[in-house]
PDB file of N, CA and C in Angstrom:
ATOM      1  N   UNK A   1      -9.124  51.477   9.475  1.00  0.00           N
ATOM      2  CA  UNK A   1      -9.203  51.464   8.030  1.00  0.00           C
ATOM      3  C   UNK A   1      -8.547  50.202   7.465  1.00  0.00           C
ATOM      4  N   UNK A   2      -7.570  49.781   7.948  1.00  0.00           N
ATOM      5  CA  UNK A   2      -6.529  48.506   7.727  1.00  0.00           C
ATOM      6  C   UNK A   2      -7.182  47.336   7.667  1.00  0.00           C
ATOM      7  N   UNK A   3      -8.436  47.187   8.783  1.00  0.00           N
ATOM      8  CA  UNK A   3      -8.754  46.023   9.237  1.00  0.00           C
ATOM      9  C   UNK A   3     -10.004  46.332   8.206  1.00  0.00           C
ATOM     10  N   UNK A   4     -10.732  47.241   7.907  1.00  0.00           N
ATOM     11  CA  UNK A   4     -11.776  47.063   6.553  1.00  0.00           C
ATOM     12  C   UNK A   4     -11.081  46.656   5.283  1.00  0.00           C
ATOM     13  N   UNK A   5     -10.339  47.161   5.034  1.00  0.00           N
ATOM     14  CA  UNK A   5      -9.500  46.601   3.848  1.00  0.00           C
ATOM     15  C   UNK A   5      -9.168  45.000   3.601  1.00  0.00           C
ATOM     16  N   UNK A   6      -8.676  44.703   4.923  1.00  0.00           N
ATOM     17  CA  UNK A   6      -8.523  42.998   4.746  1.00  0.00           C
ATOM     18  C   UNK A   6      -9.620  42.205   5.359  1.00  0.00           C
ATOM     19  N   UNK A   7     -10.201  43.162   5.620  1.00  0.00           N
ATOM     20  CA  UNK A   7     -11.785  42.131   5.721  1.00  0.00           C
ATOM     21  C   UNK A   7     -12.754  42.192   4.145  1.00  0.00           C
ATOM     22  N   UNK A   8     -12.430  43.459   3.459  1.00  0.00           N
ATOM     23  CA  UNK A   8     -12.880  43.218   2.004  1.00  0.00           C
ATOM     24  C   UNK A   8     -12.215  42.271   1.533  1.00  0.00           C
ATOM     25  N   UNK A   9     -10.758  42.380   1.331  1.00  0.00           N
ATOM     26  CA  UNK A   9      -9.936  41.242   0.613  1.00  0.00           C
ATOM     27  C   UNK A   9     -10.260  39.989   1.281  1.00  0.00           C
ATOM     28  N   UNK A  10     -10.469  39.657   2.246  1.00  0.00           N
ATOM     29  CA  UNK A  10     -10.856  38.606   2.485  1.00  0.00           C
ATOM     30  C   UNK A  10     -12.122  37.711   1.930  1.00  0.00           C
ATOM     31  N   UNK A  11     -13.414  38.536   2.138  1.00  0.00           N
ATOM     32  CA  UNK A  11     -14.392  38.203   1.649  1.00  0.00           C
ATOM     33  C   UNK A  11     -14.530  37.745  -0.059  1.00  0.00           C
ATOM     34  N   UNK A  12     -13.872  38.855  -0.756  1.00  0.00           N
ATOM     35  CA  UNK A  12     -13.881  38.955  -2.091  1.00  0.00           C
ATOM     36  C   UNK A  12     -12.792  37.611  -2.541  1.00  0.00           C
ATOM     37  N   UNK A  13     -11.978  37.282  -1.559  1.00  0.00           N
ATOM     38  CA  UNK A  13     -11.084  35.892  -2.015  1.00  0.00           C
ATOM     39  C   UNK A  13     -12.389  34.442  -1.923  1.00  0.00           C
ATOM     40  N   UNK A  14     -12.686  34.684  -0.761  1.00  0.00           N
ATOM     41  CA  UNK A  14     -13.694  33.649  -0.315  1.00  0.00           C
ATOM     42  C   UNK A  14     -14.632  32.893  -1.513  1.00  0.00           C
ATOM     43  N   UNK A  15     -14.543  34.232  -2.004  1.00  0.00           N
ATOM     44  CA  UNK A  15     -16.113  34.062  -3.583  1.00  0.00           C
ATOM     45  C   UNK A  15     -15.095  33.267  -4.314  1.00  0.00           C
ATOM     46  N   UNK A  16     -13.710  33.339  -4.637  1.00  0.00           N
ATOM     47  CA  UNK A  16     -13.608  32.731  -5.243  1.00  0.00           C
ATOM     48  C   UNK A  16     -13.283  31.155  -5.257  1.00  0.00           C
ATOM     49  N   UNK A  17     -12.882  30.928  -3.899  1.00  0.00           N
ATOM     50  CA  UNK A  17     -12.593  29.276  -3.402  1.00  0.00           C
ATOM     51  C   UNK A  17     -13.751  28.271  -4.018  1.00  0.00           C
ATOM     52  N   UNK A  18     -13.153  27.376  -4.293  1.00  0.00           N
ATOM     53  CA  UNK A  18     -14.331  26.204  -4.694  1.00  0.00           C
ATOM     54  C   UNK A  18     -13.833  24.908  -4.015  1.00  0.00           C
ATOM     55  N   UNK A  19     -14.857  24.066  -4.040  1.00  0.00           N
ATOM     56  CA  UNK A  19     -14.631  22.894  -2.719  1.00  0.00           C
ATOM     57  C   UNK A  19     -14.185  21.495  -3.628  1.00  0.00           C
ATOM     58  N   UNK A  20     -14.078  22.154  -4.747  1.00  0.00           N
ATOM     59  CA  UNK A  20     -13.997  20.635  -6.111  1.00  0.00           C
ATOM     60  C   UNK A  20     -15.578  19.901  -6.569  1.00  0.00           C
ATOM     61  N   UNK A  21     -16.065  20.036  -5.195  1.00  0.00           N
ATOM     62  CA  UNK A  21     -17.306  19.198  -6.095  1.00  0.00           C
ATOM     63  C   UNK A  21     -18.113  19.651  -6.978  1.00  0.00           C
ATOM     64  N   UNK A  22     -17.559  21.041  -7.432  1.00  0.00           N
ATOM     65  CA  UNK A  22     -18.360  21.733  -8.600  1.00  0.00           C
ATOM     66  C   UNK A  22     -17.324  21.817  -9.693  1.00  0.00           C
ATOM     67  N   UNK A  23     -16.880  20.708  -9.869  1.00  0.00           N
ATOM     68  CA  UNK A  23     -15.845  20.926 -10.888  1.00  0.00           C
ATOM     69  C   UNK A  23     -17.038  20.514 -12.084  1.00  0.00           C
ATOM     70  N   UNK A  24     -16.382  21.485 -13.518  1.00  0.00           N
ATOM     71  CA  UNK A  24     -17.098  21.187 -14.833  1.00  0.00           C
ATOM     72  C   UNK A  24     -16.842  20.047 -15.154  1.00  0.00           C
ATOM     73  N   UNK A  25     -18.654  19.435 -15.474  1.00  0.00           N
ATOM     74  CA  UNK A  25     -18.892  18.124 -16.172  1.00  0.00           C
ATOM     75  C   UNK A  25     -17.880  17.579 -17.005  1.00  0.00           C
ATOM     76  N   UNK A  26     -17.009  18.482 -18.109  1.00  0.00           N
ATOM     77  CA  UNK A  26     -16.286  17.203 -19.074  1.00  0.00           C
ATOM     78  C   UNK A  26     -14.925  17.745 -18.109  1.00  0.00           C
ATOM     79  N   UNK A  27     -14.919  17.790 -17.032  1.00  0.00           N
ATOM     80  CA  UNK A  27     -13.272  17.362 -16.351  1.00  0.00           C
ATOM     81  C   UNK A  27     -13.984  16.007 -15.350  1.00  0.00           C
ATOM     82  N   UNK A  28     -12.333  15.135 -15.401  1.00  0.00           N
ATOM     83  CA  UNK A  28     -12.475  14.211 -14.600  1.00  0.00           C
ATOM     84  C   UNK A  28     -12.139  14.095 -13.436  1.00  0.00           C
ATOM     85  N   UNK A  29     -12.769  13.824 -12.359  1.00  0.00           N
ATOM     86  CA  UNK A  29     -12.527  13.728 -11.329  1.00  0.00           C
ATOM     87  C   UNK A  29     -11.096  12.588 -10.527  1.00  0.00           C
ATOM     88  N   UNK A  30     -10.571  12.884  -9.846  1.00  0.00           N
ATOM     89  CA  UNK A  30      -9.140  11.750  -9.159  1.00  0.00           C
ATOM     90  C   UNK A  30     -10.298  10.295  -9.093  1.00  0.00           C
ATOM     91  N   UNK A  31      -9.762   9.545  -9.506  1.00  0.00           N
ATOM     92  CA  UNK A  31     -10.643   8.162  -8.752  1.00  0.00           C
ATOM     93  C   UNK A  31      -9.773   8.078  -6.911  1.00  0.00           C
ATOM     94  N   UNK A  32     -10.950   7.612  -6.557  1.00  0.00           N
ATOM     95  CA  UNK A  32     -10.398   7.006  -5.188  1.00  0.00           C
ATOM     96  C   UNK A  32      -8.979   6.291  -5.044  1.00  0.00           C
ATOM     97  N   UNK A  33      -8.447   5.984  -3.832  1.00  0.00           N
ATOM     98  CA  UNK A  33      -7.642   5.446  -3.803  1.00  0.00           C
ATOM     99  C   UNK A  33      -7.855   3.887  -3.547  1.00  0.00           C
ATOM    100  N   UNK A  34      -7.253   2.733  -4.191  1.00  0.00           N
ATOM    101  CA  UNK A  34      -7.710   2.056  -4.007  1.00  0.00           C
ATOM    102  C   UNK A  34      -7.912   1.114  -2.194  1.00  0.00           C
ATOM    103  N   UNK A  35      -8.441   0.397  -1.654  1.00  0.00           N
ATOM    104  CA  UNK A  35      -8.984  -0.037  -0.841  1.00  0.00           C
ATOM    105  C   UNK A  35      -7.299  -1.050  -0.329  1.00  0.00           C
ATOM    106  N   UNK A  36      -6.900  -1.402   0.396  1.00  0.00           N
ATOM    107  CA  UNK A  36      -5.829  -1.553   0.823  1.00  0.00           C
ATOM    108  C   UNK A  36      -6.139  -3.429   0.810  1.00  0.00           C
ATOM    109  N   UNK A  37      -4.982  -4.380   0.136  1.00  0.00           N
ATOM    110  CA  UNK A  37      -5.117  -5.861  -0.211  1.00  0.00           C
ATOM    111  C   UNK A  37      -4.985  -6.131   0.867  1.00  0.00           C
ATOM    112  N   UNK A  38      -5.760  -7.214   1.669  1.00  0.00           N
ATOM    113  CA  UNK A  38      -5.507  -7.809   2.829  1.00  0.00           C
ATOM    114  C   UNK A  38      -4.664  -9.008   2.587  1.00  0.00           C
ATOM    115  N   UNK A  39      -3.501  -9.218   3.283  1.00  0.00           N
ATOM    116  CA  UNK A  39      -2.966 -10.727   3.244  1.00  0.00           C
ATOM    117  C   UNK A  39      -3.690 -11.878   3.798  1.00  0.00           C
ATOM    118  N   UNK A  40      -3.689 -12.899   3.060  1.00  0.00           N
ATOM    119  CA  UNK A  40      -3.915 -14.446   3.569  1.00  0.00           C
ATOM    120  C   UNK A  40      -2.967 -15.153   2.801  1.00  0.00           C
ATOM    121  N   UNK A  41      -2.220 -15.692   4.525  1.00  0.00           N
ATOM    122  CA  UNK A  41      -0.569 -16.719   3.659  1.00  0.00           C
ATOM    123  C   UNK A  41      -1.284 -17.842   3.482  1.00  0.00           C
ATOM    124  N   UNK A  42      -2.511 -18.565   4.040  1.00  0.00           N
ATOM    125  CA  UNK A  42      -3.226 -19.699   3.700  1.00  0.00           C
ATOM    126  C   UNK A  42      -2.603 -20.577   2.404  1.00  0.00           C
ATOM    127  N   UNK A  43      -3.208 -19.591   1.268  1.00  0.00           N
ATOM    128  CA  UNK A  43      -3.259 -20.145  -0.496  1.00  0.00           C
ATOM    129  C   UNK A  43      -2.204 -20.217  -0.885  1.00  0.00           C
ATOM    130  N   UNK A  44      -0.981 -19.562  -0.111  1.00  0.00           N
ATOM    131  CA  UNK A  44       0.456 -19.756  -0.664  1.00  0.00           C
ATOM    132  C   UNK A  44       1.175 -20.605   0.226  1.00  0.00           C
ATOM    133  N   UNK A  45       0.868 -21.207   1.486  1.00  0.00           N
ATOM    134  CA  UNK A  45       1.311 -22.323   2.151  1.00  0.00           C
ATOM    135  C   UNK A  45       2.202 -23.269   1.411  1.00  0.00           C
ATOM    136  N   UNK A  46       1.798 -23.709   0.309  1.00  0.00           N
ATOM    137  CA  UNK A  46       2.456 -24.337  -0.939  1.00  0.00           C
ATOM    138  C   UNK A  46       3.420 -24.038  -1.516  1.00  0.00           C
ATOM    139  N   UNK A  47       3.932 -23.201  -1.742  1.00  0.00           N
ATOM    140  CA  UNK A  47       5.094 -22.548  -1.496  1.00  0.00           C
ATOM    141  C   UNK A  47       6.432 -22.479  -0.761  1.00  0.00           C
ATOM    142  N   UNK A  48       6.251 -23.242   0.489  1.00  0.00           N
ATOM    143  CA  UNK A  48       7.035 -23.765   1.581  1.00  0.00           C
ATOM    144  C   UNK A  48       7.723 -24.927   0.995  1.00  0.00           C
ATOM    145  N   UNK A  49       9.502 -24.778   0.740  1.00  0.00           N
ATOM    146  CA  UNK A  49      10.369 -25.553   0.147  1.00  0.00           C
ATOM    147  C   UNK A  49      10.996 -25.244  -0.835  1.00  0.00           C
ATOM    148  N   UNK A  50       9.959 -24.754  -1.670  1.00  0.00           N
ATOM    149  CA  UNK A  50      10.261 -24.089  -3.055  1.00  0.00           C
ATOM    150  C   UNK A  50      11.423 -22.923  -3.441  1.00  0.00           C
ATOM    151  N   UNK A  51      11.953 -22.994  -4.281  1.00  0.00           N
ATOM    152  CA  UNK A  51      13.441 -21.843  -4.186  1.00  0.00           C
ATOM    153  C   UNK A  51      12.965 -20.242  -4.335  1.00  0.00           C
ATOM    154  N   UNK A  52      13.575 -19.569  -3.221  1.00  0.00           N
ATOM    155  CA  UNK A  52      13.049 -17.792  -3.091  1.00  0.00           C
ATOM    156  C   UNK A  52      13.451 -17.789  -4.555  1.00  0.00           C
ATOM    157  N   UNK A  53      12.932 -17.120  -5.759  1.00  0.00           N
ATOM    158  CA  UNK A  53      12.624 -16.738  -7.027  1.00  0.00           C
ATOM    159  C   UNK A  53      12.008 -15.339  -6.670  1.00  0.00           C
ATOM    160  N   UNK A  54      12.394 -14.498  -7.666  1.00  0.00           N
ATOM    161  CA  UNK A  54      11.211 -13.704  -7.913  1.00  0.00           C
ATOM    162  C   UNK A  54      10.274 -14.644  -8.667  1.00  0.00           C
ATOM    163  N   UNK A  55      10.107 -14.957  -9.444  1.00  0.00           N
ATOM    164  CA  UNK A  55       9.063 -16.013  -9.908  1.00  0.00           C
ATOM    165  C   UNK A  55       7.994 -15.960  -8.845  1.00  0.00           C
ATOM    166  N   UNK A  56       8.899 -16.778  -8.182  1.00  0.00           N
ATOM    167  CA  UNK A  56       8.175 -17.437  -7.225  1.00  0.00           C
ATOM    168  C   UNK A  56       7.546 -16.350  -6.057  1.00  0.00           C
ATOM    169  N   UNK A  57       8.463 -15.663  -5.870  1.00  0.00           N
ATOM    170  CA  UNK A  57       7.682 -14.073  -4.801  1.00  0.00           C
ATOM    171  C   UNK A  57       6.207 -13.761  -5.643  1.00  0.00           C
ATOM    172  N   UNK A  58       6.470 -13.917  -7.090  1.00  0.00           N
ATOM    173  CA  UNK A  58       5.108 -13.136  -7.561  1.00  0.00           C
ATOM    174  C   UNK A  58       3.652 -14.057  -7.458  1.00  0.00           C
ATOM    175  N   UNK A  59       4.572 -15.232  -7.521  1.00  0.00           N
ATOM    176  CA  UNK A  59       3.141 -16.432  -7.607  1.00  0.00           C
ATOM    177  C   UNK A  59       2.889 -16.153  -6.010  1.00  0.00           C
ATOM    178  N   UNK A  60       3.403 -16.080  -5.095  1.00  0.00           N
ATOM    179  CA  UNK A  60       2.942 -16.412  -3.639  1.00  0.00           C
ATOM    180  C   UNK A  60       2.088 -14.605  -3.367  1.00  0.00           C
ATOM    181  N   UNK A  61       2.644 -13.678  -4.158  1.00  0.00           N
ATOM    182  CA  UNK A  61       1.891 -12.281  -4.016  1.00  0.00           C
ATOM    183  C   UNK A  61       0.083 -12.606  -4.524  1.00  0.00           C
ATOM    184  N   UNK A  62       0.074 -13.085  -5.628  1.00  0.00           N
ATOM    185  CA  UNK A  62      -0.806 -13.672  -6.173  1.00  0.00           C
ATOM    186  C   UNK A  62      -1.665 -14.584  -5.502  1.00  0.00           C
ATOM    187  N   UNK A  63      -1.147 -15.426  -4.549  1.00  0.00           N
ATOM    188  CA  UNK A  63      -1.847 -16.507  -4.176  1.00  0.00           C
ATOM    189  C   UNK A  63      -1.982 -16.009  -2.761  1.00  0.00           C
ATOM    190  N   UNK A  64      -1.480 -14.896  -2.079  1.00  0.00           N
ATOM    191  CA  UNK A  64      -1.703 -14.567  -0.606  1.00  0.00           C
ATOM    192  C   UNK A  64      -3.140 -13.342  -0.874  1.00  0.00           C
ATOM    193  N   UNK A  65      -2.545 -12.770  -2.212  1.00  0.00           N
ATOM    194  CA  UNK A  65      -3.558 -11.476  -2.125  1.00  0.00           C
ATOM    195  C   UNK A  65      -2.956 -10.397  -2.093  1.00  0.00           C
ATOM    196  N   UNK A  66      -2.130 -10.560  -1.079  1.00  0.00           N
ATOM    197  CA  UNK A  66      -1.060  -9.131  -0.462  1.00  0.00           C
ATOM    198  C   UNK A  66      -0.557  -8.315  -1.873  1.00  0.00           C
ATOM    199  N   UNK A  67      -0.620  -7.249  -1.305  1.00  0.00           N
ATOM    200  CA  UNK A  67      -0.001  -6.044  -2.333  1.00  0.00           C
ATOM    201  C   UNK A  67       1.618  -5.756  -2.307  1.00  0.00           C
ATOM    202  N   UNK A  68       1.998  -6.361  -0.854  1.00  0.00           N
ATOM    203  CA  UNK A  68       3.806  -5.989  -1.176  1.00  0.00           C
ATOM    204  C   UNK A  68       4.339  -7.572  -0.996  1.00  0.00           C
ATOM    205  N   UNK A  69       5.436  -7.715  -0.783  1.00  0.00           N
ATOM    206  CA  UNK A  69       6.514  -8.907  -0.688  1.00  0.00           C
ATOM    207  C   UNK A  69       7.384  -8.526   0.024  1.00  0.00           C
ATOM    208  N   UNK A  70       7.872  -8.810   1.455  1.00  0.00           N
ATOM    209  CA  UNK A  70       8.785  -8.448   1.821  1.00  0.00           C
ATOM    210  C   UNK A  70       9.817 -10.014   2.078  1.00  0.00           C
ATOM    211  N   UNK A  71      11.418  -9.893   1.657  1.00  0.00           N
ATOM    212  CA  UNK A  71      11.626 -11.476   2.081  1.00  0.00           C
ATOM    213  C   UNK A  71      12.781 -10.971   3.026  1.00  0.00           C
ATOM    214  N   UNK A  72      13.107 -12.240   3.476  1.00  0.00           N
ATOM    215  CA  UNK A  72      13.456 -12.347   4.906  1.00  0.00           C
ATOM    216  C   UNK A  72      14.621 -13.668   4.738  1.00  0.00           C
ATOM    217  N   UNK A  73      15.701 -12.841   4.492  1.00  0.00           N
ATOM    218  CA  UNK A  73      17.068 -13.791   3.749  1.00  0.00           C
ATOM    219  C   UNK A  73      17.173 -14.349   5.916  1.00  0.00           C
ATOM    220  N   UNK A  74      18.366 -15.379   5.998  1.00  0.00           N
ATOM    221  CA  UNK A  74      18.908 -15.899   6.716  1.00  0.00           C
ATOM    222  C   UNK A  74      19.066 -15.526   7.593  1.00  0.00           C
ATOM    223  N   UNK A  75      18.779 -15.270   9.171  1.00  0.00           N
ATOM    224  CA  UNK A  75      19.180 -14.418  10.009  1.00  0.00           C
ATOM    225  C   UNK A  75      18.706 -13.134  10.854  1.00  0.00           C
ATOM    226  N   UNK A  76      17.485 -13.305   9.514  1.00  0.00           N
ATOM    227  CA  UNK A  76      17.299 -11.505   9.461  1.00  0.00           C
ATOM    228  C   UNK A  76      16.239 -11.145  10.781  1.00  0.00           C
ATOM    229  N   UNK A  77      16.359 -10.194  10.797  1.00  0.00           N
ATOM    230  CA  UNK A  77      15.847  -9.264  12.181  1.00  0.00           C
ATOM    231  C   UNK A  77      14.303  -8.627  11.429  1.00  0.00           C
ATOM    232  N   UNK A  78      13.333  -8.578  11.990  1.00  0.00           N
ATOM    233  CA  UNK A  78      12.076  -7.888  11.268  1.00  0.00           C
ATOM    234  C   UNK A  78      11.768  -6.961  11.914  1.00  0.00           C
ATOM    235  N   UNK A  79      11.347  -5.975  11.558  1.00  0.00           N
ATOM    236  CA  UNK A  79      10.809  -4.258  12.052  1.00  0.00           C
ATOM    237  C   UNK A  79       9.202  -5.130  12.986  1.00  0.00           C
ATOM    238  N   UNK A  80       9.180  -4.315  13.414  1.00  0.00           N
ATOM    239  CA  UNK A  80       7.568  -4.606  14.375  1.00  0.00           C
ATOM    240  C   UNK A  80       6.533  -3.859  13.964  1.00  0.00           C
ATOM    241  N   UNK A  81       7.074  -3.403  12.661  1.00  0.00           N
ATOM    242  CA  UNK A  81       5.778  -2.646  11.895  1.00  0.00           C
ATOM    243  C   UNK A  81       4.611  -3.549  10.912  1.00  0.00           C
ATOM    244  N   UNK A  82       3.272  -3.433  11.163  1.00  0.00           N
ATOM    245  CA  UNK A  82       2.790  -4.556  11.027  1.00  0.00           C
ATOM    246  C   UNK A  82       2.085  -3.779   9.422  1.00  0.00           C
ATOM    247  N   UNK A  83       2.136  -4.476   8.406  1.00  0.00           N
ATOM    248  CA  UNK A  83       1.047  -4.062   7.380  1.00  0.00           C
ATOM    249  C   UNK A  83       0.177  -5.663   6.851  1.00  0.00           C
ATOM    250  N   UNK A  84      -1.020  -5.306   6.860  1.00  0.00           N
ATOM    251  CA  UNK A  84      -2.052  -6.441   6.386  1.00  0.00           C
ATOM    252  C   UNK A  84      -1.772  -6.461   4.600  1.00  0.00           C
ATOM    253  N   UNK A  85      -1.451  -5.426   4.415  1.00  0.00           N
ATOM    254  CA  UNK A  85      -1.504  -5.761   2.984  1.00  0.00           C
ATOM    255  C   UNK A  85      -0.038  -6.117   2.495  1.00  0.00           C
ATOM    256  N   UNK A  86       0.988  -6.934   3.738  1.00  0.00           N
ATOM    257  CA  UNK A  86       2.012  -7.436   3.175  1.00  0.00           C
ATOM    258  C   UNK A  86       2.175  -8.230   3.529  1.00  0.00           C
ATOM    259  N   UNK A  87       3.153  -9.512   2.617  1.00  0.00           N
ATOM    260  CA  UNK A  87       3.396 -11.014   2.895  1.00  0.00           C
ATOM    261  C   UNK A  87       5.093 -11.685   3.500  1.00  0.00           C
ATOM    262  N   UNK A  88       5.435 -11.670   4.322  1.00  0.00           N
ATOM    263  CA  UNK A  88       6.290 -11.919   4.685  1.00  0.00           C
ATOM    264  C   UNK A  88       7.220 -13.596   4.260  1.00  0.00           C
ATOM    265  N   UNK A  89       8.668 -13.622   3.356  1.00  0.00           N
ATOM    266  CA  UNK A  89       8.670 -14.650   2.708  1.00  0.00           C
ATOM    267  C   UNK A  89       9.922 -14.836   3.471  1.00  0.00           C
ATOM    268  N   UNK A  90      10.056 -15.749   4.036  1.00  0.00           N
ATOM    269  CA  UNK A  90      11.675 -16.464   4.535  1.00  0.00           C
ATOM    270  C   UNK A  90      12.124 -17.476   3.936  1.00  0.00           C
ATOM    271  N   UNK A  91      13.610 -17.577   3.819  1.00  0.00           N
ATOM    272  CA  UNK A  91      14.074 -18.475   3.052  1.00  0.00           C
ATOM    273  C   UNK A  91      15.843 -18.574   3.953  1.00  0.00           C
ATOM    274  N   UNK A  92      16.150 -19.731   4.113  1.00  0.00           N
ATOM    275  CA  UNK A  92      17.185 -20.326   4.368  1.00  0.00           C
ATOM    276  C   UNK A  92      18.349 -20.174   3.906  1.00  0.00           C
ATOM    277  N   UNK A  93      19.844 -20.550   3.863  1.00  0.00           N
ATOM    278  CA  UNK A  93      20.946 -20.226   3.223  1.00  0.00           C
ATOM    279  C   UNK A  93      21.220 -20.938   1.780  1.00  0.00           C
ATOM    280  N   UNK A  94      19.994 -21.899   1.571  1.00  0.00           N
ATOM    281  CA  UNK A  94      19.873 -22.537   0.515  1.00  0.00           C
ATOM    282  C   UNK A  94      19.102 -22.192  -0.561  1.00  0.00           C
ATOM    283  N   UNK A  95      18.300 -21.190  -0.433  1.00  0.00           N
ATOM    284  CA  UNK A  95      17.486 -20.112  -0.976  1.00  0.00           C
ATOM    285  C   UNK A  95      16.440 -20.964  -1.009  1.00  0.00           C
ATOM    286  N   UNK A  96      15.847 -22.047  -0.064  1.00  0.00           N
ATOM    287  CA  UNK A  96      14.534 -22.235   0.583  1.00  0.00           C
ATOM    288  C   UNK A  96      13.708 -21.863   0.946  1.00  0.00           C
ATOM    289  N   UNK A  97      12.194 -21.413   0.660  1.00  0.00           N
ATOM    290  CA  UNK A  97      11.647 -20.894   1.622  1.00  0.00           C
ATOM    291  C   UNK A  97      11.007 -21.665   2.780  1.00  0.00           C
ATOM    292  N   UNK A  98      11.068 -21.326   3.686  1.00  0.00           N
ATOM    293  CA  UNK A  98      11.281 -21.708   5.119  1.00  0.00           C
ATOM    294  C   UNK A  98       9.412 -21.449   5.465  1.00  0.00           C
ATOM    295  N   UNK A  99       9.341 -20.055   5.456  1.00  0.00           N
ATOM    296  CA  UNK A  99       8.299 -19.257   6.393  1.00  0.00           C
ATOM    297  C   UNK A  99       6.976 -18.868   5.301  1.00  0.00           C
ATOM    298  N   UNK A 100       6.365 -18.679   5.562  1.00  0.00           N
ATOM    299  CA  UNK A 100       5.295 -16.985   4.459  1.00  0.00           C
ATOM    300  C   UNK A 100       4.214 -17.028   5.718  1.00  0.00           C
ATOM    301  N   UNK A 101       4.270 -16.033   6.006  1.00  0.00           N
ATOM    302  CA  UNK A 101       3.111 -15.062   6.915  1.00  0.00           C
ATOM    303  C   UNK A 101       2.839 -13.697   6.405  1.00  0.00           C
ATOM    304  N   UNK A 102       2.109 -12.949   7.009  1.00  0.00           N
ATOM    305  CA  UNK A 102       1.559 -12.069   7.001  1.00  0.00           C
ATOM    306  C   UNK A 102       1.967 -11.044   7.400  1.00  0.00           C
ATOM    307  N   UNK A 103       1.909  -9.676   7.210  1.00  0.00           N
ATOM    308  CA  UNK A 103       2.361  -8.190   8.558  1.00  0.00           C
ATOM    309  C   UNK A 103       3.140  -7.872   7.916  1.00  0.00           C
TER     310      UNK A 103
END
């Protein structure tokens, strides 16, 4: 008798699940997420000499493409975690930048 019971409740829940793609016309749907920025340090090469700024982090974000900035003071040690959509900025004890790559 137990197991008819939660096989009704079951069924009768089922009717009501919906998968989203029948959501009503005037609701809006999530937009996608966007598509992930690929880095190229190429266009910000130019940049090499110039004083670490944020300024200057945003013009080289701009000119690589990349979606993050990670910088890389004097010394520093880097994770081996690689992301394409980030720009890697080094700079010297003089607040030079030294480096800009990619990962």
């Amino acid at each position: 008798m137990k197991q008819a019971i939660i096989g009704l409740v079951a069924i009768s829940l089922a009717g009501c699940a919906t998968t989203g793609e029948e959501a009503a016309p005037d609701q809006a749907t999530a937009p996608s997420a966007p598509e992930a920025m690929a880095c190229n340090p190429a266009p910000a090469q130019y940049h090499v000499g110039h004083d670490a700024t944020q300024a200057m982090g945003a013009a080289i974000l701009k000119d690589s493409g990349a979606r993050t900035l990670r910088w890389g003071p004097p010394r520093s040690v880097w994770t081996m975690d690689f992301r394409q959509d980030r720009v890697n900025v080094e700079y010297d004890d003089q607040m030079k930048i030294t480096r800009i790559t990619c990962g």
